[in-house]
N, C-alpha and C. Protein backbone atom coordinates (compact mmCIF):
# COMPACT_ATOMS: atom_id res chain seq x y z
N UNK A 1 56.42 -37.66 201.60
CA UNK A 1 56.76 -36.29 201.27
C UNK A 1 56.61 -35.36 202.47
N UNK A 2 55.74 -35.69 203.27
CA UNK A 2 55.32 -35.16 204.69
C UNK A 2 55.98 -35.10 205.57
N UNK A 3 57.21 -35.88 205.42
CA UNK A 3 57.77 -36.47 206.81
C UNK A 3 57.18 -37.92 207.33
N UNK A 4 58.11 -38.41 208.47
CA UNK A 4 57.52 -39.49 208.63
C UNK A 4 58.55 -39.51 209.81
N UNK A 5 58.64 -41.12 210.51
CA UNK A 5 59.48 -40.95 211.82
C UNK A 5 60.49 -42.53 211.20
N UNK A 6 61.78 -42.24 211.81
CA UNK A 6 62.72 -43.06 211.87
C UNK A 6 63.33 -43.32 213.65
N UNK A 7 63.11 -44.83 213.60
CA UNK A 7 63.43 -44.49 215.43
C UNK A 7 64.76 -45.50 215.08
N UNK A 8 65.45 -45.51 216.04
CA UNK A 8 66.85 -46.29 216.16
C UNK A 8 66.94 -46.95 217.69
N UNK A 9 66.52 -48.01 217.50
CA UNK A 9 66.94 -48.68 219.05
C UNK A 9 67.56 -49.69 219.20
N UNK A 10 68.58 -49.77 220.18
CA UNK A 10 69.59 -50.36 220.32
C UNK A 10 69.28 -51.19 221.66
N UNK A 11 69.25 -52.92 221.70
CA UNK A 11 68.63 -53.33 223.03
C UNK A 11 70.00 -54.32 223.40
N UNK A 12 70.54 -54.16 224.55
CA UNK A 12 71.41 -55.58 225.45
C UNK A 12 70.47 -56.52 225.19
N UNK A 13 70.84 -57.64 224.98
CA UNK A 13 70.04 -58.92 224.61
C UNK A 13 71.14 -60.03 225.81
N UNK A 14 70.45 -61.14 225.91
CA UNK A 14 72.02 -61.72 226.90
C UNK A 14 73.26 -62.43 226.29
N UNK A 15 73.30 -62.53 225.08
CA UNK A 15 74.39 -62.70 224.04
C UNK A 15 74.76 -61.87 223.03
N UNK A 16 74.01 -60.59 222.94
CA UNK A 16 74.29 -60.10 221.75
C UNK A 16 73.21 -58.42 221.64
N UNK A 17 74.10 -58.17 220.98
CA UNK A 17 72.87 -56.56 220.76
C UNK A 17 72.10 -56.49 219.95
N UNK A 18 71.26 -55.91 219.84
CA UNK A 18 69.97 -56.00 218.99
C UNK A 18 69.69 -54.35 218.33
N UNK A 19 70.36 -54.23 216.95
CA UNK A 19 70.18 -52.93 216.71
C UNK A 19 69.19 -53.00 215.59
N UNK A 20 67.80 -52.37 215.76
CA UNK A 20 66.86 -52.06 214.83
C UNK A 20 66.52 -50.48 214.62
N UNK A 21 66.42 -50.60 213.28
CA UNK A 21 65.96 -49.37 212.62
C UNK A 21 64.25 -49.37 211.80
N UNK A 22 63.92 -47.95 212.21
CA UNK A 22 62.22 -48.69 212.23
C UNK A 22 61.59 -47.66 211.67
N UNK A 23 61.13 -47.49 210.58
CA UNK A 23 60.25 -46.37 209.93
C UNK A 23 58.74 -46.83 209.60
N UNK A 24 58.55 -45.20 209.73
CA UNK A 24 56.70 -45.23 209.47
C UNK A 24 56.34 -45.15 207.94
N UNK A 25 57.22 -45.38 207.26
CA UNK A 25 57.14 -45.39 205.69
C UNK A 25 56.26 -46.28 205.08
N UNK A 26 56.31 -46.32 204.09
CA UNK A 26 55.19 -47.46 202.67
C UNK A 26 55.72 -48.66 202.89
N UNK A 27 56.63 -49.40 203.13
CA UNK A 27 56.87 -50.66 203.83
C UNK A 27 56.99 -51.38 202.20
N UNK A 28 56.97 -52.33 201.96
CA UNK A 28 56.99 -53.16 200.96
C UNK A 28 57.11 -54.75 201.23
N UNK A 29 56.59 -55.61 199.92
CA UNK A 29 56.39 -56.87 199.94
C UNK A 29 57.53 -57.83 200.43
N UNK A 30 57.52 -58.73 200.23
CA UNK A 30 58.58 -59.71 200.64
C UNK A 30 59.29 -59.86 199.46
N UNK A 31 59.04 -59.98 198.20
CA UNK A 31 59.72 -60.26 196.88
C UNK A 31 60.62 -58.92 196.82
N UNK A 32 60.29 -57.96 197.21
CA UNK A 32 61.21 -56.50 196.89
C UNK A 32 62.25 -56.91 198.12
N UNK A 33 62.29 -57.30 199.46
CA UNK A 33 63.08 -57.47 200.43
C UNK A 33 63.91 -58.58 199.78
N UNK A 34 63.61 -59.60 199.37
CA UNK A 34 64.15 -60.34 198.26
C UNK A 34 65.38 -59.90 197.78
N UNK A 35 64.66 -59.26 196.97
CA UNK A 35 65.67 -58.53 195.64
C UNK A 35 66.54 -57.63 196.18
N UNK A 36 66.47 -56.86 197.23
CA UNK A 36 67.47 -56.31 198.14
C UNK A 36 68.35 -56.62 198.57
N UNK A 37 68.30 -57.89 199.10
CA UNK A 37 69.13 -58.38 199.95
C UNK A 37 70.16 -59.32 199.06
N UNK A 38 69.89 -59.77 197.54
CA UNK A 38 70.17 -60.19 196.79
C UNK A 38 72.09 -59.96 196.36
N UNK A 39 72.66 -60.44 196.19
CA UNK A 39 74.04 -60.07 195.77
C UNK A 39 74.09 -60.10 194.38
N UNK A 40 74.06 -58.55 194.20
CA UNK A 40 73.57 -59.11 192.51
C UNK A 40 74.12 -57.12 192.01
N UNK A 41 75.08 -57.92 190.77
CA UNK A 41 75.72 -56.55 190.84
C UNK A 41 74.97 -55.71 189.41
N UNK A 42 73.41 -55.65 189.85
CA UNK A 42 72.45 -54.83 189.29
C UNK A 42 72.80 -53.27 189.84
N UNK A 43 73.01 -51.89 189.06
CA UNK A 43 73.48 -50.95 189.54
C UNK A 43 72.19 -50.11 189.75
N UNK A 44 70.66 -50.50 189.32
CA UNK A 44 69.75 -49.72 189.10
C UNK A 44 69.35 -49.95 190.52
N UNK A 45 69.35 -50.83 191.80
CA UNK A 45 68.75 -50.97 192.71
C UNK A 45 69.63 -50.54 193.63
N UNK A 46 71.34 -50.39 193.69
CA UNK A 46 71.77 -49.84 194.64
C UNK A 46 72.55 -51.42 195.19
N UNK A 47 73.56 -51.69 195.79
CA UNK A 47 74.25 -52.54 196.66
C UNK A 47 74.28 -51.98 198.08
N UNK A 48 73.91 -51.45 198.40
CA UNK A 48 74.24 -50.98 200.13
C UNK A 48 73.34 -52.24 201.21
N UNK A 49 72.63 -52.72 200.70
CA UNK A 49 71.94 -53.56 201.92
C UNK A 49 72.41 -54.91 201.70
N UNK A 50 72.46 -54.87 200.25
CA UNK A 50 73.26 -56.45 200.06
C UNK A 50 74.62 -56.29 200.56
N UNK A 51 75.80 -55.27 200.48
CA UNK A 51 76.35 -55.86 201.04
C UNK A 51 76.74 -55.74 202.31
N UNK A 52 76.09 -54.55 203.05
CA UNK A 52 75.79 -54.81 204.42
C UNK A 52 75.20 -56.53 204.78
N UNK A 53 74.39 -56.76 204.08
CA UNK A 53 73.96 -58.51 204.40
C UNK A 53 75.00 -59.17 204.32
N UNK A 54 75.64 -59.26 203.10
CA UNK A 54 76.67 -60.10 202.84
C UNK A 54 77.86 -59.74 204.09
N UNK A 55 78.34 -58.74 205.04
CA UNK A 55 79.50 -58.48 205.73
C UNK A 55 78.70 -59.51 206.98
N UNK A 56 77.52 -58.92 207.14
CA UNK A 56 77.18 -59.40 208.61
C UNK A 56 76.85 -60.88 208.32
N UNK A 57 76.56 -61.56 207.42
CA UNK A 57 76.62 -62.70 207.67
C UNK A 57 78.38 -63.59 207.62
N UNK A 58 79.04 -62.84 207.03
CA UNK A 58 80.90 -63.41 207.44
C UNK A 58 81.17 -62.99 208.32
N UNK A 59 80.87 -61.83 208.90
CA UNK A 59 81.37 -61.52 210.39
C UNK A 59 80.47 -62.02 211.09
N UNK A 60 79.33 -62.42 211.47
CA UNK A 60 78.43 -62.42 212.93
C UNK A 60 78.11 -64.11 212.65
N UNK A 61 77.92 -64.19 211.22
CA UNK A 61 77.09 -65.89 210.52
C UNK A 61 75.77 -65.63 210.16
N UNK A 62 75.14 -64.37 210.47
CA UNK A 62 73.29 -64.18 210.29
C UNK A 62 73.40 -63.06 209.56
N UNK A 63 72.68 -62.42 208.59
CA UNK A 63 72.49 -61.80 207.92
C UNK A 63 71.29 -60.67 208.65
N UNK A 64 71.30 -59.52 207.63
CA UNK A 64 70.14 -58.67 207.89
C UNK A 64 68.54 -59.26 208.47
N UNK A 65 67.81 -58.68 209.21
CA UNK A 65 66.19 -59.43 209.38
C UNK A 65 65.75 -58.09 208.98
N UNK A 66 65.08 -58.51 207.95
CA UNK A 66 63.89 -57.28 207.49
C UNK A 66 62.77 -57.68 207.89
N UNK A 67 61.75 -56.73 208.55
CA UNK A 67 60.56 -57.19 208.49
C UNK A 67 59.88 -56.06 207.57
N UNK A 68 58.50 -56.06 206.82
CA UNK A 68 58.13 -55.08 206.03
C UNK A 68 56.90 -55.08 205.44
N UNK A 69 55.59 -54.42 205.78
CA UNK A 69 54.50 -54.87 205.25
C UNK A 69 54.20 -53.30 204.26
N UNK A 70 53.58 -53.22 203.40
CA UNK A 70 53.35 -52.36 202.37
C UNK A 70 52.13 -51.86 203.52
N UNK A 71 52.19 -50.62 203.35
CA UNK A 71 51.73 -49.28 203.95
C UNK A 71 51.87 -49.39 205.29
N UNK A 72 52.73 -49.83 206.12
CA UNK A 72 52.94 -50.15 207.38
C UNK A 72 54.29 -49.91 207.95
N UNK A 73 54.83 -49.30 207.13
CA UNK A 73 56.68 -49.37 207.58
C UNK A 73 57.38 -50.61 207.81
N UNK A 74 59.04 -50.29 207.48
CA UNK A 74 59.84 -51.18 207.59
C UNK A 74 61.00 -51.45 208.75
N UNK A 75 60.97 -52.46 209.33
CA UNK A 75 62.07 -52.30 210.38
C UNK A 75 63.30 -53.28 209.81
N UNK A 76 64.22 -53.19 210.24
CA UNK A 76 66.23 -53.79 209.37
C UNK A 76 66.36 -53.90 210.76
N UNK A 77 66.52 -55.04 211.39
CA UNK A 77 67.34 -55.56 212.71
C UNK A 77 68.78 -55.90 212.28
N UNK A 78 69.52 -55.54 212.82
CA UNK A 78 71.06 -56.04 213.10
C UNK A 78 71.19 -56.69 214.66
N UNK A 79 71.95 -58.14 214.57
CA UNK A 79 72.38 -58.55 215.89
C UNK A 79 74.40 -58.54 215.88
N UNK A 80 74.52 -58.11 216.92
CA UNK A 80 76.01 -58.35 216.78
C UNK A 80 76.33 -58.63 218.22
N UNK A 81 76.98 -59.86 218.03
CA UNK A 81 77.09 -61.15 219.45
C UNK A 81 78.36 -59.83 220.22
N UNK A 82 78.26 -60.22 221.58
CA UNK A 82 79.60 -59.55 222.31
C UNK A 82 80.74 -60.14 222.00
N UNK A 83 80.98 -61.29 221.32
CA UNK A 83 82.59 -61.41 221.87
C UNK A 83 83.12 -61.01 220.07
């Protein structure tokens, strides 16, 4: 409710870019990252990350990397190869 920080960094990697998004938020378990990433046409949780997962794994072959610990914030890596 306070605010909190969202950073966006974008790294050259030597095959590929490395775009992570990284907040100081409440973070959450692995079973909720789960259920997120899930393709599942439940309307109460929202589709935006599933099917962001679902594009980047037909376009790139790898899907979203969440990392996420409860009261620790969450970071969402995206890689997208150069060619």
């Amino acid at each position: 409710m306070d605010g909190g920080k969202i950073i966006i960094r974008i790294t050259k990697l030597e095959t590929h870019y490395e775009i992570a998004i990284i907040d100081d938020g409440v973070g959450m378990k692995e079973d909720k990252i789960e259920s997120l990433l899930e393709d599942s046409s439940s309307k109460s949780k929202g589709i935006g990350l599933a099917n962001t997962n679902r594009r980047f794994k037909q376009m790139f072959g790898k899907g979203l990397i969440i990392i996420s610990e409860p009261d620790e914030g969450t970071t969402v890596i995206m890689e997208i190869p150069f060619s």
